[in-house]
Protein backbone atom coordinates (compact mmCIF):
# COMPACT_ATOMS: atom_id res chain seq x y z
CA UNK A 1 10.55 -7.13 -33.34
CA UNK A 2 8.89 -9.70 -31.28
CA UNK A 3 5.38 -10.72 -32.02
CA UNK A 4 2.18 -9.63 -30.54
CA UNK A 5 0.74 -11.96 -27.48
CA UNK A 6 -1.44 -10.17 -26.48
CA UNK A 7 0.06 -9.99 -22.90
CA UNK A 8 0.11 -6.13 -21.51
CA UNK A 9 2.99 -4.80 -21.11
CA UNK A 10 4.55 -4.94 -16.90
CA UNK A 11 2.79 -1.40 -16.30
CA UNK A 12 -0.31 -1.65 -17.87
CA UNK A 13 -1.18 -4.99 -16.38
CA UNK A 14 -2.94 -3.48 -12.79
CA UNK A 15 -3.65 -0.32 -14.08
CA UNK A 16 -6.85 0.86 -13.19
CA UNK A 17 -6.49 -1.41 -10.21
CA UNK A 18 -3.33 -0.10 -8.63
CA UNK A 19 -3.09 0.87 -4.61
CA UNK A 20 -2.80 4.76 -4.78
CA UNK A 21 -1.40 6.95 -2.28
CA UNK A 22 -4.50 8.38 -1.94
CA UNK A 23 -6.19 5.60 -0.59
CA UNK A 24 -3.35 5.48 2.61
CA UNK A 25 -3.77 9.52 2.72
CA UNK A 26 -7.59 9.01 3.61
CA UNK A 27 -7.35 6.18 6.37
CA UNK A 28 -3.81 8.42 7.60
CA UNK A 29 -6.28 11.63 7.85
CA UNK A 30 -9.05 9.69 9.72
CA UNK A 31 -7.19 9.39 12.78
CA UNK A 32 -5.23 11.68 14.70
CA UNK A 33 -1.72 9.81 15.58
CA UNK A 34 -2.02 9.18 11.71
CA UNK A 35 -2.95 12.61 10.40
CA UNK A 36 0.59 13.72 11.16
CA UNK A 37 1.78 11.49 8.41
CA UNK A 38 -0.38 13.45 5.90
CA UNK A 39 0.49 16.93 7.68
CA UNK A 40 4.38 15.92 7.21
CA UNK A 41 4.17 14.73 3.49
CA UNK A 42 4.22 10.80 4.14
CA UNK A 43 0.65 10.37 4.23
CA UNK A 44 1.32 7.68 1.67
CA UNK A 45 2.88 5.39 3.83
CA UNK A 46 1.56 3.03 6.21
CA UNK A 47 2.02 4.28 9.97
CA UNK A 48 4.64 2.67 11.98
CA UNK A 49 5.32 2.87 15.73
CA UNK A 50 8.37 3.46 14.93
CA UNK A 51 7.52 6.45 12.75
CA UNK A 52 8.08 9.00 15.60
CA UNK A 53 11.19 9.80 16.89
CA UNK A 54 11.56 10.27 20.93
CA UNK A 55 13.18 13.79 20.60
CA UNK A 56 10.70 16.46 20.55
CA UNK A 57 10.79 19.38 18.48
CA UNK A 58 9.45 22.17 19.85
CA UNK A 59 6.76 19.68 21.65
CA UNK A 60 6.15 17.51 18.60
CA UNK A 61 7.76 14.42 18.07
CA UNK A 62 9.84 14.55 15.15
CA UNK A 63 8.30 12.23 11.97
CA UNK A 64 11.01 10.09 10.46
CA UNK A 65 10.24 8.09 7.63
CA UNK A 66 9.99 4.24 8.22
CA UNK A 67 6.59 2.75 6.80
CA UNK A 68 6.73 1.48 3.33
CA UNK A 69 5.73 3.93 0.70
CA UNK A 70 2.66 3.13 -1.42
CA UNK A 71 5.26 1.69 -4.32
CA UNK A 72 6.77 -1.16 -2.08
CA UNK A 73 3.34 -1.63 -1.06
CA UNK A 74 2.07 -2.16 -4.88
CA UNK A 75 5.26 -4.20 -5.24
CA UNK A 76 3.92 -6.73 -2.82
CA UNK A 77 0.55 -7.04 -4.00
CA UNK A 78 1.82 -7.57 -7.17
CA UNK A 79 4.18 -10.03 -6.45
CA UNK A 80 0.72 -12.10 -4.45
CA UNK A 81 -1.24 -11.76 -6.81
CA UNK A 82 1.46 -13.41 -9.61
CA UNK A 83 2.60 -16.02 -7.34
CA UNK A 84 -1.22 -17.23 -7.28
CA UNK A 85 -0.84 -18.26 -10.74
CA UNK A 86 2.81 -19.39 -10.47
CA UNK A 87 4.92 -16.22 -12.07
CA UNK A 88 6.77 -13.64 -10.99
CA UNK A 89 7.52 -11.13 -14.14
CA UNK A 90 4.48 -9.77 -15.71
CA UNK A 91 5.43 -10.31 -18.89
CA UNK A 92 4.86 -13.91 -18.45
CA UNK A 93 1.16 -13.52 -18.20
CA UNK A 94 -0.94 -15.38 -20.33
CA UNK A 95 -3.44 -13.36 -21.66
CA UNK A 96 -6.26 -15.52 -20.42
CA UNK A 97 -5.08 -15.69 -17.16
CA UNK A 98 -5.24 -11.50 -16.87
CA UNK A 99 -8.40 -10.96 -15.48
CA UNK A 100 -8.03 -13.29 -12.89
CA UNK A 101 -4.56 -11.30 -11.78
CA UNK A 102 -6.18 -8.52 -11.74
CA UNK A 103 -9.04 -9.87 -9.67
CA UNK A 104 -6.86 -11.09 -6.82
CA UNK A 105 -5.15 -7.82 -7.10
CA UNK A 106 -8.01 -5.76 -6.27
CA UNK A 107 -9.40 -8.11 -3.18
CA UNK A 108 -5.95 -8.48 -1.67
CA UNK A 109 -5.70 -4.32 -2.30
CA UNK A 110 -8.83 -4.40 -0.47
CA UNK A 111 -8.30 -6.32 2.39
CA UNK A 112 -4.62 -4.67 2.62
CA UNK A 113 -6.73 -1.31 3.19
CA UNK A 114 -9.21 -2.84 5.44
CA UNK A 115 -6.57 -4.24 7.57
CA UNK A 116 -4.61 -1.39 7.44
CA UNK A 117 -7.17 0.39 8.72
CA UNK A 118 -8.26 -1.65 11.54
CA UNK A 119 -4.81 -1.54 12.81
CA UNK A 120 -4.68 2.13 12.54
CA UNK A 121 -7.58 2.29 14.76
CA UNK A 122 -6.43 -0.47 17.34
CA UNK A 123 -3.44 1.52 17.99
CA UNK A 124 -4.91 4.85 18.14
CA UNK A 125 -7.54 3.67 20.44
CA UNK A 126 -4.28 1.60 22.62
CA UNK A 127 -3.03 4.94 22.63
CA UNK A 128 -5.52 6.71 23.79
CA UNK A 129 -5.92 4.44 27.10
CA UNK A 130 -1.89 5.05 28.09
C-alpha cells in the first residue's frame, strides 16, 4: 500500500468547487432560444447554433444534441487550472499547491459562466433583430 501524501484523491480535488449542471440549467432557462435546451433535457449543455436542426417538427425545430455537456466542460477547467501549475493528472498535486488549484478553478468556473452567459444573450438579442 502506498503511503499517505496527503494529495486528494483525482475526484475529491474540486469538489465543492465543481461546474454543475445546474448552473448551465439557470442561464439556459433565462432566455428563450435557450429554455428549449432545459424543456428538451440538455439544459446542461452550453447552447450551440448548431443545436437546432432545420427540419421542423410539428413547427418546432427539432433539438439535436451538439454543445458540450457539463462533464467535458469540468474536464476543461480542470485541465486549466492544472496546467497553471505545470500538471496534468491530479494525483500529482502537491498538497501545498491545492488551494491554489482550486482557486483558479473557481474564477475560471466563474468567468466560463459569465461568458457563457453574455454570449447567450448576444445571440438571443441577434436573433431577435432577424
Amino acid at each position: 500500500m502506498a503511503p499517505n501524501t496527503g494529495v486528494r484523491s483525482a475526484g475529491k480535488l474540486f469538489e465543492g468547487v465543481t461546474i454543475q449542471a445546474e448552473e448551465l440549467r439557470d442561464i439556459n432557462g433565462r432566455y428563450d432560444m435557450t429554455a428549449r435546451l432545459n424543456r428538451n433535457g440538455l439544459g446542461g449543455q452550453t447552447f450551440s447554433r448548431h443545436q437546432y436542426n432545420t427540419t421542423d417538427f410539428a413547427d418546432r425545430p427539432v433539438v439535436e444534441s451538439t454543445g458540450p455537456y457539463i462533464m467535458q466542460i469540468h474536464d476543461s477547467l480542470r485541465k486549466l487550472s492544472l496546467a497553471l501549475y505545470g500538471e496534468s493528472l491530479n494525483q500529482r498535486i502537491e498538497p501545498v499547491d491545492q488551494v491554489g488549484i482550486r482557486q483558479a478553478y473557481r474564477e475560471f468556473r466563474d468567468l466560463f459562466l459569465k461568458l457563457y452567459e453574455a454570449r447567450v444573450e448576444a445571440v438571443e438579442a441577434e436573433d431577435k433583430e432577424v
